[in-house]
Protein backbone atom coordinates (compact mmCIF):
# COMPACT_ATOMS: atom_id res chain seq x y z
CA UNK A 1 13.47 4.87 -23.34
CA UNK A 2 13.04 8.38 -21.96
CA UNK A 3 13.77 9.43 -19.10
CA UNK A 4 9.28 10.56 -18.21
CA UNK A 5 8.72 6.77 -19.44
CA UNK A 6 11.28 5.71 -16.81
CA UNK A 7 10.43 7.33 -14.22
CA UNK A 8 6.52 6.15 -14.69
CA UNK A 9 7.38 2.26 -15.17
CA UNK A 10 9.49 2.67 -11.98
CA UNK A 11 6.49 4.60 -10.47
CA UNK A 12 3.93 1.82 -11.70
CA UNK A 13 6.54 -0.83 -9.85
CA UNK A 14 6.63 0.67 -6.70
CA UNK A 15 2.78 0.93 -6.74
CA UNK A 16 2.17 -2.59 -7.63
CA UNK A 17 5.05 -3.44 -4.58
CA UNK A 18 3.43 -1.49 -2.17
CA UNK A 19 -0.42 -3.15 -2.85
CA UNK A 20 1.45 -6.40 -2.71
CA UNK A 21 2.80 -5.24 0.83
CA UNK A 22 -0.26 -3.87 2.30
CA UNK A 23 -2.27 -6.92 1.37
CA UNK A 24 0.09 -9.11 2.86
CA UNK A 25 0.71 -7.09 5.84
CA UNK A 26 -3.16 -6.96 6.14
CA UNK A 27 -3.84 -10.30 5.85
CA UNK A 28 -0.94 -10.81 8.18
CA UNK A 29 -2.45 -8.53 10.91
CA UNK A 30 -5.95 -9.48 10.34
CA UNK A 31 -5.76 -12.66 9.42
CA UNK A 32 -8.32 -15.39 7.62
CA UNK A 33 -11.29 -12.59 8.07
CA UNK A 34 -9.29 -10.09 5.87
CA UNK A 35 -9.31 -12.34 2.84
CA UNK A 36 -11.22 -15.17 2.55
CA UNK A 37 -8.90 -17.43 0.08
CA UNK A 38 -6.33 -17.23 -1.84
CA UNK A 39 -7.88 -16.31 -5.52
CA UNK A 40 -9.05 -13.05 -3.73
CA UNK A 41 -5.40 -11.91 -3.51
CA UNK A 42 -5.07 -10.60 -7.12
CA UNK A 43 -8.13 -8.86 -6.90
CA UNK A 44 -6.89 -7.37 -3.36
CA UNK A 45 -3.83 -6.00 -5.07
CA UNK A 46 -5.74 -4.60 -7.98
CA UNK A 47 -7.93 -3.17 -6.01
CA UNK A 48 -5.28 -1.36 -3.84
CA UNK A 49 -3.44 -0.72 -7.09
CA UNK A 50 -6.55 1.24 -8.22
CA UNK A 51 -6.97 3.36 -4.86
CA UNK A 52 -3.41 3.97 -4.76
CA UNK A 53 -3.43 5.18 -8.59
CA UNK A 54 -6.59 7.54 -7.70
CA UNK A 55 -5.21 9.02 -4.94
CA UNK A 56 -7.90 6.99 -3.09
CA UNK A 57 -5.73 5.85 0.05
CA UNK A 58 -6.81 7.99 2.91
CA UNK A 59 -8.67 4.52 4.69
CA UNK A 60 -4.57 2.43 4.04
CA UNK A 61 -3.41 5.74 5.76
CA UNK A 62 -5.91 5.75 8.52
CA UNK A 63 -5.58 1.79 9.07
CA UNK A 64 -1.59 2.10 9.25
CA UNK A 65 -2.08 5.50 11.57
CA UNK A 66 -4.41 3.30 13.87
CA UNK A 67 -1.64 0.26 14.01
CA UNK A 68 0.94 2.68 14.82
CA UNK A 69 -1.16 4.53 17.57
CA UNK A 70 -2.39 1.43 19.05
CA UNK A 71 -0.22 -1.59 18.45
CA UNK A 72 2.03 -2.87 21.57
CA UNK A 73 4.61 -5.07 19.04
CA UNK A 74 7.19 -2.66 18.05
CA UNK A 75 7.79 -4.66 15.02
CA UNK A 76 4.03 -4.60 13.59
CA UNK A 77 4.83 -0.74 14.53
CA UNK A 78 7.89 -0.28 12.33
CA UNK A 79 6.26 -2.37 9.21
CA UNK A 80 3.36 0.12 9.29
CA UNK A 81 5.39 3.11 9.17
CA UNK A 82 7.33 2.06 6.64
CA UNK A 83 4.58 0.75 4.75
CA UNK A 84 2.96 4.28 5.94
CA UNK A 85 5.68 6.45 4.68
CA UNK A 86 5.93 4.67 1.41
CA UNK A 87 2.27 5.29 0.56
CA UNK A 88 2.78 8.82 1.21
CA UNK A 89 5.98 9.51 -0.67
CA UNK A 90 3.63 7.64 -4.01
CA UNK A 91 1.19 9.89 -2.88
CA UNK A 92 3.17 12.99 -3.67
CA UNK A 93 4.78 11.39 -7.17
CA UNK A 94 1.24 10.20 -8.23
CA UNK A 95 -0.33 13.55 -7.09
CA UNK A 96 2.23 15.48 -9.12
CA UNK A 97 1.49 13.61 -12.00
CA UNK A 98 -2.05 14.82 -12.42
């Protein structure tokens, strides 16, 4: 396997990760209004996928900015910066890419 081919199935792993994580961590901090049952959550996650993929993520990065602005529960803080900083670093890979 080269080294380009790689590199873009690790890329394609940390993309699907990361939609995994923001839908849960959505769901988590929304709760039953974010997703109303269970056979949405694929779709969710494809649907992030897909944003994240066309460089479609600004409302994720304004939704985690807001959390980390706002929220009192240092915890829920440190979650969305991570999650925040993640979807900026696959930002700049996917970006490059183009």
């Amino acid at each position: 396997m080269s080294k380009t081919l790689k590199q873009t199935v690790a890329t394609v792993g940390k993309v699907f990760l990361l939609a995994e994580d923001l839908d849960e961590f959505m769901y988590d901090y929304e709760g039953a209004d974010y997703r109303e049952d269970e056979e949405d959550t694929w779709l969710t996650i494809r649907d992030i996928v897909n944003h994240i993929v066309a460089g479609k993520t600004s409302y994720y990065k304004e939704y985690l900015e807001d959390i980390i602005d706002e929220e009192k529960d240092q915890d829920i803080v440190d979650e969305a910066e991570e999650l925040l900083d993640r979807l900026e670093r696959l930002d700049s890979i996917i970006a490059k890419a183009r």
